[in-house]
PDB file of N, CA and C in Angstrom:
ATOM      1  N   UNK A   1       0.827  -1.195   0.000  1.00  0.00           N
ATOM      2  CA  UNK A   1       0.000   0.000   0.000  1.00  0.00           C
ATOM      3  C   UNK A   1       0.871   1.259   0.000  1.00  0.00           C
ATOM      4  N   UNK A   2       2.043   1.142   0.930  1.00  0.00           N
ATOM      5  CA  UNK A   2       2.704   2.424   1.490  1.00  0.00           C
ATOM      6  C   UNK A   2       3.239   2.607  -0.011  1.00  0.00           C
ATOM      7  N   UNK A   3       3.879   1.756  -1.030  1.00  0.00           N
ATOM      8  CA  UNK A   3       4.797   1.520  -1.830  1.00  0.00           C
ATOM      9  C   UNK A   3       4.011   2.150  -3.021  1.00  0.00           C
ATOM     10  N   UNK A   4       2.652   2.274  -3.235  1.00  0.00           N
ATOM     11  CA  UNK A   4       1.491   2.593  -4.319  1.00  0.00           C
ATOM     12  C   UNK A   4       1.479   4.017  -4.294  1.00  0.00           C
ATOM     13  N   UNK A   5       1.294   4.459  -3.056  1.00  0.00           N
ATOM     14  CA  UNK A   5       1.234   6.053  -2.408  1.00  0.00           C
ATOM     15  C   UNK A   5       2.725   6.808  -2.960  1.00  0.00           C
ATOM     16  N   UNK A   6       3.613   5.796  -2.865  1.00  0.00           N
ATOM     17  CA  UNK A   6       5.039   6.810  -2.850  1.00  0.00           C
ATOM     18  C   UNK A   6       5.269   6.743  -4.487  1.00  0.00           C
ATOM     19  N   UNK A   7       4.728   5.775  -5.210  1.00  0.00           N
ATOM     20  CA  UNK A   7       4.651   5.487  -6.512  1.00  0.00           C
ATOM     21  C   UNK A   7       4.397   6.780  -7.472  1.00  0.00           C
ATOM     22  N   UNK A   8       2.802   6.863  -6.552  1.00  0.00           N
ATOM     23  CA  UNK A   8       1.916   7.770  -7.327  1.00  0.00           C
ATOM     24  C   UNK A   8       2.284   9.253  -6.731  1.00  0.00           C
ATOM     25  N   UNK A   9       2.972   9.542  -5.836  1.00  0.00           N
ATOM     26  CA  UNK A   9       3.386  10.694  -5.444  1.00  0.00           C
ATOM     27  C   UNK A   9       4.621  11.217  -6.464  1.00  0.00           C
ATOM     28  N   UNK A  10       5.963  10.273  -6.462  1.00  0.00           N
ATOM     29  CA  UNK A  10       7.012  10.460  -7.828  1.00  0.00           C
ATOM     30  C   UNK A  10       6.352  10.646  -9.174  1.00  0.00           C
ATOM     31  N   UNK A  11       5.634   9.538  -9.503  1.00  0.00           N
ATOM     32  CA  UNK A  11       5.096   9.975 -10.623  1.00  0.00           C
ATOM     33  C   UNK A  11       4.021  11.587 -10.809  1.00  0.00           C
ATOM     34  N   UNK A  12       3.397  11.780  -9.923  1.00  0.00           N
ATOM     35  CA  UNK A  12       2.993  13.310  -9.869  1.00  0.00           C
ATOM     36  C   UNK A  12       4.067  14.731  -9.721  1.00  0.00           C
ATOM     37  N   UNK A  13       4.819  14.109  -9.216  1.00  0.00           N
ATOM     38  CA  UNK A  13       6.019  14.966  -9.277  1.00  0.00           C
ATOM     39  C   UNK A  13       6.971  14.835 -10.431  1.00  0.00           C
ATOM     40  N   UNK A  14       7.195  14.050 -11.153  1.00  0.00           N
ATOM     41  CA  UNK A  14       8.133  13.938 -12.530  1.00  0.00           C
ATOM     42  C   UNK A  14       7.134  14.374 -13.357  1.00  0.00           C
ATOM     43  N   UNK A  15       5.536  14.356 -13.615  1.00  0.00           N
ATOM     44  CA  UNK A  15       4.621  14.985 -14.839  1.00  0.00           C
ATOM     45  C   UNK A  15       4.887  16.329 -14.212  1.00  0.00           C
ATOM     46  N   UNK A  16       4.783  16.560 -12.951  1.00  0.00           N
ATOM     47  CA  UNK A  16       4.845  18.826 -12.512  1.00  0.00           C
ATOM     48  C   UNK A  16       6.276  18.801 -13.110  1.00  0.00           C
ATOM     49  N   UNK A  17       7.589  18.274 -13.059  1.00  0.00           N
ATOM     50  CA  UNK A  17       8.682  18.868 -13.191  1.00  0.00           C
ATOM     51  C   UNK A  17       8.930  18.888 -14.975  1.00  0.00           C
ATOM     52  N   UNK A  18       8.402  18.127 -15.572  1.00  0.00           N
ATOM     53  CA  UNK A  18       8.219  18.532 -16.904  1.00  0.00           C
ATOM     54  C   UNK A  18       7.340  18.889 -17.349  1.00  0.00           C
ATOM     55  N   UNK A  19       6.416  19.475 -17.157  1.00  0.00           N
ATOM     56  CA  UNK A  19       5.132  20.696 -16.889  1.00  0.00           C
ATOM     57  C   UNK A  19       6.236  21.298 -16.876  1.00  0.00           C
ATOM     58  N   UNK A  20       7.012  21.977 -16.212  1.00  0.00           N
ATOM     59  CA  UNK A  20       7.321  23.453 -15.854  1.00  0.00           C
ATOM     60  C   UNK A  20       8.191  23.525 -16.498  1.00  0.00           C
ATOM     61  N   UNK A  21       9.144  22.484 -17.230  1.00  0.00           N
ATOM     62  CA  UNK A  21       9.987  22.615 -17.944  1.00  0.00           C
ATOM     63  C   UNK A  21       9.856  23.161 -19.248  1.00  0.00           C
ATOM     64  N   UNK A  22       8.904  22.294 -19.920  1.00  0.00           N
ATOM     65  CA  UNK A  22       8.149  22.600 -20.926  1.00  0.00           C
ATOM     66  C   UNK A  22       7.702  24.478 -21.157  1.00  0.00           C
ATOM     67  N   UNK A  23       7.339  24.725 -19.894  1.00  0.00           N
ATOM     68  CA  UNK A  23       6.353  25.814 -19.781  1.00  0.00           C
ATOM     69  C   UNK A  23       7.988  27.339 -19.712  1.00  0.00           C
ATOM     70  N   UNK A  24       8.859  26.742 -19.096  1.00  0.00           N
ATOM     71  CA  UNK A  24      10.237  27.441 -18.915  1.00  0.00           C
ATOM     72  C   UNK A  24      10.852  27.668 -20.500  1.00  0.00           C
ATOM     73  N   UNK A  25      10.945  26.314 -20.897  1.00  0.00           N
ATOM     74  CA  UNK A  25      11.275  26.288 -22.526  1.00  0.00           C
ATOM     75  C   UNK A  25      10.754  27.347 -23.379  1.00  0.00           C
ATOM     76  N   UNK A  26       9.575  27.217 -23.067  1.00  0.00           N
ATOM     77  CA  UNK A  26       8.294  28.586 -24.035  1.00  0.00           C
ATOM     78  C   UNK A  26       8.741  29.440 -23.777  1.00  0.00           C
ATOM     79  N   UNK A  27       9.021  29.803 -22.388  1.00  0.00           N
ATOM     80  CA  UNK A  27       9.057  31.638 -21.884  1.00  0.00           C
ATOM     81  C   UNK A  27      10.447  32.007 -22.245  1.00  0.00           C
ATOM     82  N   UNK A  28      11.594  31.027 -21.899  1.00  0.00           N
ATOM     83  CA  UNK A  28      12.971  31.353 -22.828  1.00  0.00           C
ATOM     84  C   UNK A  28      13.340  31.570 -24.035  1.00  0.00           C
ATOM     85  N   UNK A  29      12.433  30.817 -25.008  1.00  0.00           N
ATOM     86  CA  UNK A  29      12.077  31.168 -26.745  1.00  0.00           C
ATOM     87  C   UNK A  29      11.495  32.519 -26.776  1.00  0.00           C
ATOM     88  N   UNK A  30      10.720  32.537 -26.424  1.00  0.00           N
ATOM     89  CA  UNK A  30       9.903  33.949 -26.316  1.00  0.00           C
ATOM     90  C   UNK A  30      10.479  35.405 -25.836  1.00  0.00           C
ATOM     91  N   UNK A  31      11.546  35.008 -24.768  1.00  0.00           N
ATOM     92  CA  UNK A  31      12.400  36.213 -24.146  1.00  0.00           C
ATOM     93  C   UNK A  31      13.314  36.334 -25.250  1.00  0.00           C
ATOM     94  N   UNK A  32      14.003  35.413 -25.283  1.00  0.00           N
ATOM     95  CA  UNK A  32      15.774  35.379 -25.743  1.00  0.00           C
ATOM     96  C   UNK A  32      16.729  36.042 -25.081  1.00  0.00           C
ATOM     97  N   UNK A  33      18.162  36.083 -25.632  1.00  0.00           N
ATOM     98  CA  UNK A  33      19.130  36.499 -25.303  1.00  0.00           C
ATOM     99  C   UNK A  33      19.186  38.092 -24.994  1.00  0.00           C
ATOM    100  N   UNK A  34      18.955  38.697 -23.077  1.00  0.00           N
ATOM    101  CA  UNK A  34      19.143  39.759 -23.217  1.00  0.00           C
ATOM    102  C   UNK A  34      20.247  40.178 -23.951  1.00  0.00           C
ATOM    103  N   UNK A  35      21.474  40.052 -24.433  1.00  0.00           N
ATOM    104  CA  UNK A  35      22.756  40.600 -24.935  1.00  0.00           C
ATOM    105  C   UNK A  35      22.085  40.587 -26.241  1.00  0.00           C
ATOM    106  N   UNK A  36      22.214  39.468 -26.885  1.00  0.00           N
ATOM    107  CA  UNK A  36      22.341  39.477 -28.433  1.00  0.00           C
ATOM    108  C   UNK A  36      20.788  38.850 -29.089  1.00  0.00           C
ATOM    109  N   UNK A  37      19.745  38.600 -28.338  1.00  0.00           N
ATOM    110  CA  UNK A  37      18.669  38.246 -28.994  1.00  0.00           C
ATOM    111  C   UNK A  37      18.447  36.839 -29.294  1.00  0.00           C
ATOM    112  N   UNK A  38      19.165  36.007 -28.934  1.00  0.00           N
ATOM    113  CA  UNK A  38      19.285  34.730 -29.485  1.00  0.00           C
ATOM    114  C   UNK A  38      18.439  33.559 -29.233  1.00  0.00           C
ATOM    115  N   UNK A  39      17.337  33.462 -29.720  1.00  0.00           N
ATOM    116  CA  UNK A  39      16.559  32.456 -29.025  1.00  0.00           C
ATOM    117  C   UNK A  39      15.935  31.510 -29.946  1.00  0.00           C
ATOM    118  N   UNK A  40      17.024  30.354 -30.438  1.00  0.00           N
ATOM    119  CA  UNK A  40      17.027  29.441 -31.577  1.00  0.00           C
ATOM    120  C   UNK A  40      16.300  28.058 -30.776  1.00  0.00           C
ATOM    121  N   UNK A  41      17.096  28.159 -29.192  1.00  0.00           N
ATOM    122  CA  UNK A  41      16.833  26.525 -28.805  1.00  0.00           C
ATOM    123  C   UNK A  41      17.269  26.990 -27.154  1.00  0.00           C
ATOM    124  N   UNK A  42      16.227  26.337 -26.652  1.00  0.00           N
ATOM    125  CA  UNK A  42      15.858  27.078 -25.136  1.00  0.00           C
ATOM    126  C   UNK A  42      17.020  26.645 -24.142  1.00  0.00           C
ATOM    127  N   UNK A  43      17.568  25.268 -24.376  1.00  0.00           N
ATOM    128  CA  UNK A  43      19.084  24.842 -24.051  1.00  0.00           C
ATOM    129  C   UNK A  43      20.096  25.719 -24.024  1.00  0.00           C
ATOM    130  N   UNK A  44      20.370  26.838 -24.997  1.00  0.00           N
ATOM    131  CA  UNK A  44      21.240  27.163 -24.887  1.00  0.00           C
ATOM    132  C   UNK A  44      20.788  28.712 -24.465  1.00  0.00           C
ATOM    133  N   UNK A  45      19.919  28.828 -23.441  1.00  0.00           N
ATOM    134  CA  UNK A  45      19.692  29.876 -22.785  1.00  0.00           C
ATOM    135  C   UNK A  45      19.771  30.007 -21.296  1.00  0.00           C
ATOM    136  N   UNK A  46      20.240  30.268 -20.386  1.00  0.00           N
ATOM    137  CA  UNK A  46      20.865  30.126 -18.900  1.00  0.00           C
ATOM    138  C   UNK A  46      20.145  31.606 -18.329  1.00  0.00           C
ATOM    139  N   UNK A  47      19.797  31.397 -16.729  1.00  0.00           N
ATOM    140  CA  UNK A  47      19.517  32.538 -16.062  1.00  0.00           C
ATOM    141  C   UNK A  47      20.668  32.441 -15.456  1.00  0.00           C
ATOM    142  N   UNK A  48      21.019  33.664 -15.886  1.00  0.00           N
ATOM    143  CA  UNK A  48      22.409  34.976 -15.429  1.00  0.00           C
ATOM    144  C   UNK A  48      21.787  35.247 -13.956  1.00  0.00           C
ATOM    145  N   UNK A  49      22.328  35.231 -12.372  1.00  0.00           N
ATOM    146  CA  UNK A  49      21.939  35.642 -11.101  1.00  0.00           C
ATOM    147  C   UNK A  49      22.509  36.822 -11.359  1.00  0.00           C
ATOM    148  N   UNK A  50      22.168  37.922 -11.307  1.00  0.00           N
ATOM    149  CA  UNK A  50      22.745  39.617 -11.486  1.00  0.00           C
ATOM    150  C   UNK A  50      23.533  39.663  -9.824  1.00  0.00           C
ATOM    151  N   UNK A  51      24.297  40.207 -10.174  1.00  0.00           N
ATOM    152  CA  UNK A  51      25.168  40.698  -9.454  1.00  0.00           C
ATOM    153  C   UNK A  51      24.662  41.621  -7.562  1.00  0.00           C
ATOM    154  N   UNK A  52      24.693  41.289  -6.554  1.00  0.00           N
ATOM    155  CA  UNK A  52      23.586  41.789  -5.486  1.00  0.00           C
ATOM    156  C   UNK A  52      22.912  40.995  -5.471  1.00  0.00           C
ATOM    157  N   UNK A  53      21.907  39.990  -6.174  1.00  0.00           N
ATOM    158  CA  UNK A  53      21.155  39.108  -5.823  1.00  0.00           C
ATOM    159  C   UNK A  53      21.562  38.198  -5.212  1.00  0.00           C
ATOM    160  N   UNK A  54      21.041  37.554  -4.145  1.00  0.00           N
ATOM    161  CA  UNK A  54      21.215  36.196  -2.952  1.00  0.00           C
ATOM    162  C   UNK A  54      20.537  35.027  -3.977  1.00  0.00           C
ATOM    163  N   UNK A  55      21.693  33.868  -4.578  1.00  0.00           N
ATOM    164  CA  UNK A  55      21.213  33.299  -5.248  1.00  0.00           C
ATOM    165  C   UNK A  55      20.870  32.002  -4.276  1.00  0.00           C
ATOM    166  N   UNK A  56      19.404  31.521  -4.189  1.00  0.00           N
ATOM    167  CA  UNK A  56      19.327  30.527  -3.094  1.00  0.00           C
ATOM    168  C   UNK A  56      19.203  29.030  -4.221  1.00  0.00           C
ATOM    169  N   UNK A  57      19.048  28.754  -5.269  1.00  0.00           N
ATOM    170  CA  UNK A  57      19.280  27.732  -5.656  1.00  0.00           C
ATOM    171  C   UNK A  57      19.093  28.057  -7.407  1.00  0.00           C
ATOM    172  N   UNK A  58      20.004  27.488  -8.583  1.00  0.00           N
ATOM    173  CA  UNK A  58      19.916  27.452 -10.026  1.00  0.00           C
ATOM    174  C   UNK A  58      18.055  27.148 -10.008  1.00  0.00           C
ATOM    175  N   UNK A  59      17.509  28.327 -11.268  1.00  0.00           N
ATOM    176  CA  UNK A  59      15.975  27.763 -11.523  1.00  0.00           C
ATOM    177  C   UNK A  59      15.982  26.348 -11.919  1.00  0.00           C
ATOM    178  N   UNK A  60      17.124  26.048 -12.600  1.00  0.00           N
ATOM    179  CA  UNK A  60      16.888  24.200 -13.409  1.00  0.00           C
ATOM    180  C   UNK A  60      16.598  23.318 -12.063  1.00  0.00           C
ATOM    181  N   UNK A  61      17.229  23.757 -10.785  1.00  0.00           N
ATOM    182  CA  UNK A  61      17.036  23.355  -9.735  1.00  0.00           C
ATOM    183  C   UNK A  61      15.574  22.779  -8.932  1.00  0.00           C
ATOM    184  N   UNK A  62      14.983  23.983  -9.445  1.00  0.00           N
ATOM    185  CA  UNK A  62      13.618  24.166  -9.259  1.00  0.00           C
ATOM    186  C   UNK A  62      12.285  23.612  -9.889  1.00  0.00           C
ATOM    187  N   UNK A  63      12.395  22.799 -10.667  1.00  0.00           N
ATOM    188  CA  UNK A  63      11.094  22.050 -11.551  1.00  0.00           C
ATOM    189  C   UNK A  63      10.608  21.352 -10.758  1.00  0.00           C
ATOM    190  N   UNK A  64      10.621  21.265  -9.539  1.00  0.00           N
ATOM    191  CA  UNK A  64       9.959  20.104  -8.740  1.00  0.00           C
ATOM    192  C   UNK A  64       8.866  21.204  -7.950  1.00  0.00           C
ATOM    193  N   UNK A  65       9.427  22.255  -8.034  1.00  0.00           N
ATOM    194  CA  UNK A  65       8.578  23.703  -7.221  1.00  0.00           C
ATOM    195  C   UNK A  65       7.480  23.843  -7.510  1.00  0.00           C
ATOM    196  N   UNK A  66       6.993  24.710  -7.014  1.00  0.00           N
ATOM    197  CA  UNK A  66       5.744  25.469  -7.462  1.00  0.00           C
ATOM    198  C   UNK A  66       6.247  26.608  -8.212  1.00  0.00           C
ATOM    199  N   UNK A  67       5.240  27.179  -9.019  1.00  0.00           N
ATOM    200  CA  UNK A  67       5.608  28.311  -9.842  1.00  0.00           C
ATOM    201  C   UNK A  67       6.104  29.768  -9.417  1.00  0.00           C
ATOM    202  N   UNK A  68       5.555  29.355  -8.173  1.00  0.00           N
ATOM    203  CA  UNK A  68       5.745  30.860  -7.388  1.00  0.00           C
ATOM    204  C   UNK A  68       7.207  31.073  -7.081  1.00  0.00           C
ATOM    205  N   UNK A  69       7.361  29.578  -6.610  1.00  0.00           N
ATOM    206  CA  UNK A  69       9.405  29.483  -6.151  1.00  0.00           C
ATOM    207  C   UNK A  69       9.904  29.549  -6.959  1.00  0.00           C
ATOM    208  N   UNK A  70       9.506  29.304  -8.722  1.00  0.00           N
ATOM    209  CA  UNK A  70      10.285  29.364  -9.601  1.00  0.00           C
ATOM    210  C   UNK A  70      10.387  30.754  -9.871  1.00  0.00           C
ATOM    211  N   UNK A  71       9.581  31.608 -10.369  1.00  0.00           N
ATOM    212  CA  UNK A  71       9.476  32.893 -10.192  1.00  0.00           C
ATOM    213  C   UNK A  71      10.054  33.847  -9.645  1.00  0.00           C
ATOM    214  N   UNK A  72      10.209  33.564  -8.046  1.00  0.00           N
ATOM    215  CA  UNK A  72      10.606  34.111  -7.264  1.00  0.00           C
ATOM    216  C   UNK A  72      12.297  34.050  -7.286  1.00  0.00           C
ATOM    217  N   UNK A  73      12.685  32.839  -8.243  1.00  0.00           N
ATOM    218  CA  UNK A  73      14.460  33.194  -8.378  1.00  0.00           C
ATOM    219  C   UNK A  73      14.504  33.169 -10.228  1.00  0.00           C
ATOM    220  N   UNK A  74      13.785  33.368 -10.607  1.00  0.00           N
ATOM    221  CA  UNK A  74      13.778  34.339 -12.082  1.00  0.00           C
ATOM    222  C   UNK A  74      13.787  35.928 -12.090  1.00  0.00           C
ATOM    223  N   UNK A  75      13.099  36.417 -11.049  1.00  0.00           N
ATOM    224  CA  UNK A  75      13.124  38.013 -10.857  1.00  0.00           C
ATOM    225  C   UNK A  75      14.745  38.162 -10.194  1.00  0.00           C
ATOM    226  N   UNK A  76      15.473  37.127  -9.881  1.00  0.00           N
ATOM    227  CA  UNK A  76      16.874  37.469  -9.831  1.00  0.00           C
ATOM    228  C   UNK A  76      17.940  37.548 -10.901  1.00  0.00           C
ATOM    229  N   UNK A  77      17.279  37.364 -11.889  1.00  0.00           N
ATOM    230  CA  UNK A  77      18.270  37.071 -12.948  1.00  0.00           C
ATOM    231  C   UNK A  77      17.682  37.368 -14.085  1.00  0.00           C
ATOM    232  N   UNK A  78      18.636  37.646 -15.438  1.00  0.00           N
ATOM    233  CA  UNK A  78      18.186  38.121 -16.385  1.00  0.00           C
ATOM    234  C   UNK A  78      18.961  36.598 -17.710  1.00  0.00           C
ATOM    235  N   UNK A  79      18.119  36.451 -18.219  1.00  0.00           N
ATOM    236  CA  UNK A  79      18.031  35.864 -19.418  1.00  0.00           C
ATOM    237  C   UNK A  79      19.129  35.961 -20.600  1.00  0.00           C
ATOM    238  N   UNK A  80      19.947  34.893 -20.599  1.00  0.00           N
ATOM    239  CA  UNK A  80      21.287  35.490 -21.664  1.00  0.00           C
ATOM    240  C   UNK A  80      21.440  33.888 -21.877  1.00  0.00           C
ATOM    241  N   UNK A  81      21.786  33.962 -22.958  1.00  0.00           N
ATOM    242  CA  UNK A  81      22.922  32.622 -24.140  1.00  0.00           C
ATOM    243  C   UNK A  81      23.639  32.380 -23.759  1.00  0.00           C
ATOM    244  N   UNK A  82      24.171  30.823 -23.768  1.00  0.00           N
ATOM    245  CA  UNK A  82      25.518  30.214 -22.728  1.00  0.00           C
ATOM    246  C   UNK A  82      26.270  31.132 -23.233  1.00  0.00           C
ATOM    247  N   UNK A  83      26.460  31.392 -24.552  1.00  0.00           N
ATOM    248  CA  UNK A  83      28.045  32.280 -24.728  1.00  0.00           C
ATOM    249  C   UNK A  83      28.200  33.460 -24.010  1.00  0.00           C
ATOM    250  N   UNK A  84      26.631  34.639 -23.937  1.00  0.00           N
ATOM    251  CA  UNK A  84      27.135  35.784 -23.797  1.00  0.00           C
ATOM    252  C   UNK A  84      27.029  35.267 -21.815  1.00  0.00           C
ATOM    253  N   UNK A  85      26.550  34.350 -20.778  1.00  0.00           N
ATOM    254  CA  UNK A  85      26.799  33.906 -19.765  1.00  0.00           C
ATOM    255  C   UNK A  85      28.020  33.670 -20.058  1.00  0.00           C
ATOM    256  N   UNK A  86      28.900  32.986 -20.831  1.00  0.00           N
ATOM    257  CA  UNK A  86      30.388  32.728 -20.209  1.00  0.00           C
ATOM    258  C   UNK A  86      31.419  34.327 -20.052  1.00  0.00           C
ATOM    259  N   UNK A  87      30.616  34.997 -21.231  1.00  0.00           N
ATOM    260  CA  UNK A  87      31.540  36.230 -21.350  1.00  0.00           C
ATOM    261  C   UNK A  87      31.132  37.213 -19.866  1.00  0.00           C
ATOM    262  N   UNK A  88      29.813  37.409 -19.462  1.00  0.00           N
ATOM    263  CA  UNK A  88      29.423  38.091 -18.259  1.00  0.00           C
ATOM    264  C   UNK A  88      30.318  37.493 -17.040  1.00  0.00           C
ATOM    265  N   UNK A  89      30.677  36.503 -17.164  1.00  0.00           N
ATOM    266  CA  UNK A  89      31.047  35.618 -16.074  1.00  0.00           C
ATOM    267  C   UNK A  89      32.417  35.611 -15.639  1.00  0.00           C
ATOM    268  N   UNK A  90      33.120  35.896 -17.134  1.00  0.00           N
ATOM    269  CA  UNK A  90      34.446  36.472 -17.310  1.00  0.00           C
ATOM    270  C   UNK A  90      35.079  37.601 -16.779  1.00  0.00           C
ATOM    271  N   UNK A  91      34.197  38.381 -17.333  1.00  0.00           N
ATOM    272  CA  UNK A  91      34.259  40.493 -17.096  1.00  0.00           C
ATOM    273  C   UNK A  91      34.224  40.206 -15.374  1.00  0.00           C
ATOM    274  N   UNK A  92      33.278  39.709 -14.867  1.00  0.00           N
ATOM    275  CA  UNK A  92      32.931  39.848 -13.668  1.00  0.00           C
ATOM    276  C   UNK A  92      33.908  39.461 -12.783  1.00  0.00           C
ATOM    277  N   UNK A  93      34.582  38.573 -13.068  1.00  0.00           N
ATOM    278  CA  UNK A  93      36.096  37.736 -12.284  1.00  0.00           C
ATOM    279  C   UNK A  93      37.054  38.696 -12.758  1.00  0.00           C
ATOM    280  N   UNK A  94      37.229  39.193 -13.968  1.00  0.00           N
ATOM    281  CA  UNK A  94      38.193  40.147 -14.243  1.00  0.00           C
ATOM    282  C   UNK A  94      37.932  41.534 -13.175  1.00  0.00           C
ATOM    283  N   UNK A  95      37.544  41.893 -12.978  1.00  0.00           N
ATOM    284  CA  UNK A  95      36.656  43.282 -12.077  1.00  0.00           C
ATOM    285  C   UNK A  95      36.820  42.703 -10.766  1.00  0.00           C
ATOM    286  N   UNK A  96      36.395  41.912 -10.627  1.00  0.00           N
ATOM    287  CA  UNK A  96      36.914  41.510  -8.974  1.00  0.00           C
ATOM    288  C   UNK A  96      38.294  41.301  -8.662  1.00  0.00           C
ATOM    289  N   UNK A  97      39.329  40.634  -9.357  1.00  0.00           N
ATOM    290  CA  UNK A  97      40.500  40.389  -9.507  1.00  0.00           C
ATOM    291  C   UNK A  97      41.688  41.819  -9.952  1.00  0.00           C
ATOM    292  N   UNK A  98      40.897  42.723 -10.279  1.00  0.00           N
ATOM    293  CA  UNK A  98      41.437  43.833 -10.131  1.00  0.00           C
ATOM    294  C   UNK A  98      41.471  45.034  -9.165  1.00  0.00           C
TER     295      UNK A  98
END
């Protein structure tokens, strides 16, 4: 019995975490790349934590959440392309290191 319950609980939780994935995918096509516009394939789009923000966990982290928790660490970050993320990421270590 106990084993049916914990069954059907994972499985309700793996259909929400790709629910939201799905639903993340859309809103990243739709934004694109704050830097350069780039929004070919939602993979290669990363939330940037801006600089001052308390980052409490990566959104990819978050698909098991509710929408609100997801949300709530998207208003920390702005929307950019792995490339122009590696270059922000760069500048930023350069600037501290100086």
């Amino acid at each position: 019995m106990l084993r049916m319950a914990v069954k059907r609980k994972m499985n309700r939780n793996t259909k929400r975490a790709l629910r939201n994935r799905q639903t993340l995918d859309e809103y990243k096509l739709q934004i694109g790349c704050a830097d350069c516009g780039y929004n070919k394939h939602a993979a290669a789009l990363e939330f940037d934590h801006l600089p001052g923000t308390f980052k409490s966990q990566t959104v990819a982290s978050l698909m098991y959440r509710s929408w609100e928790r997801i949300w709530q660490e998207i208003a920390k970050c702005e929307l950019v392309c792995a490339n122009c993320h590696a270059i922000r990421t760069a500048e930023r270590r350069l600037r501290l290191a100086s």
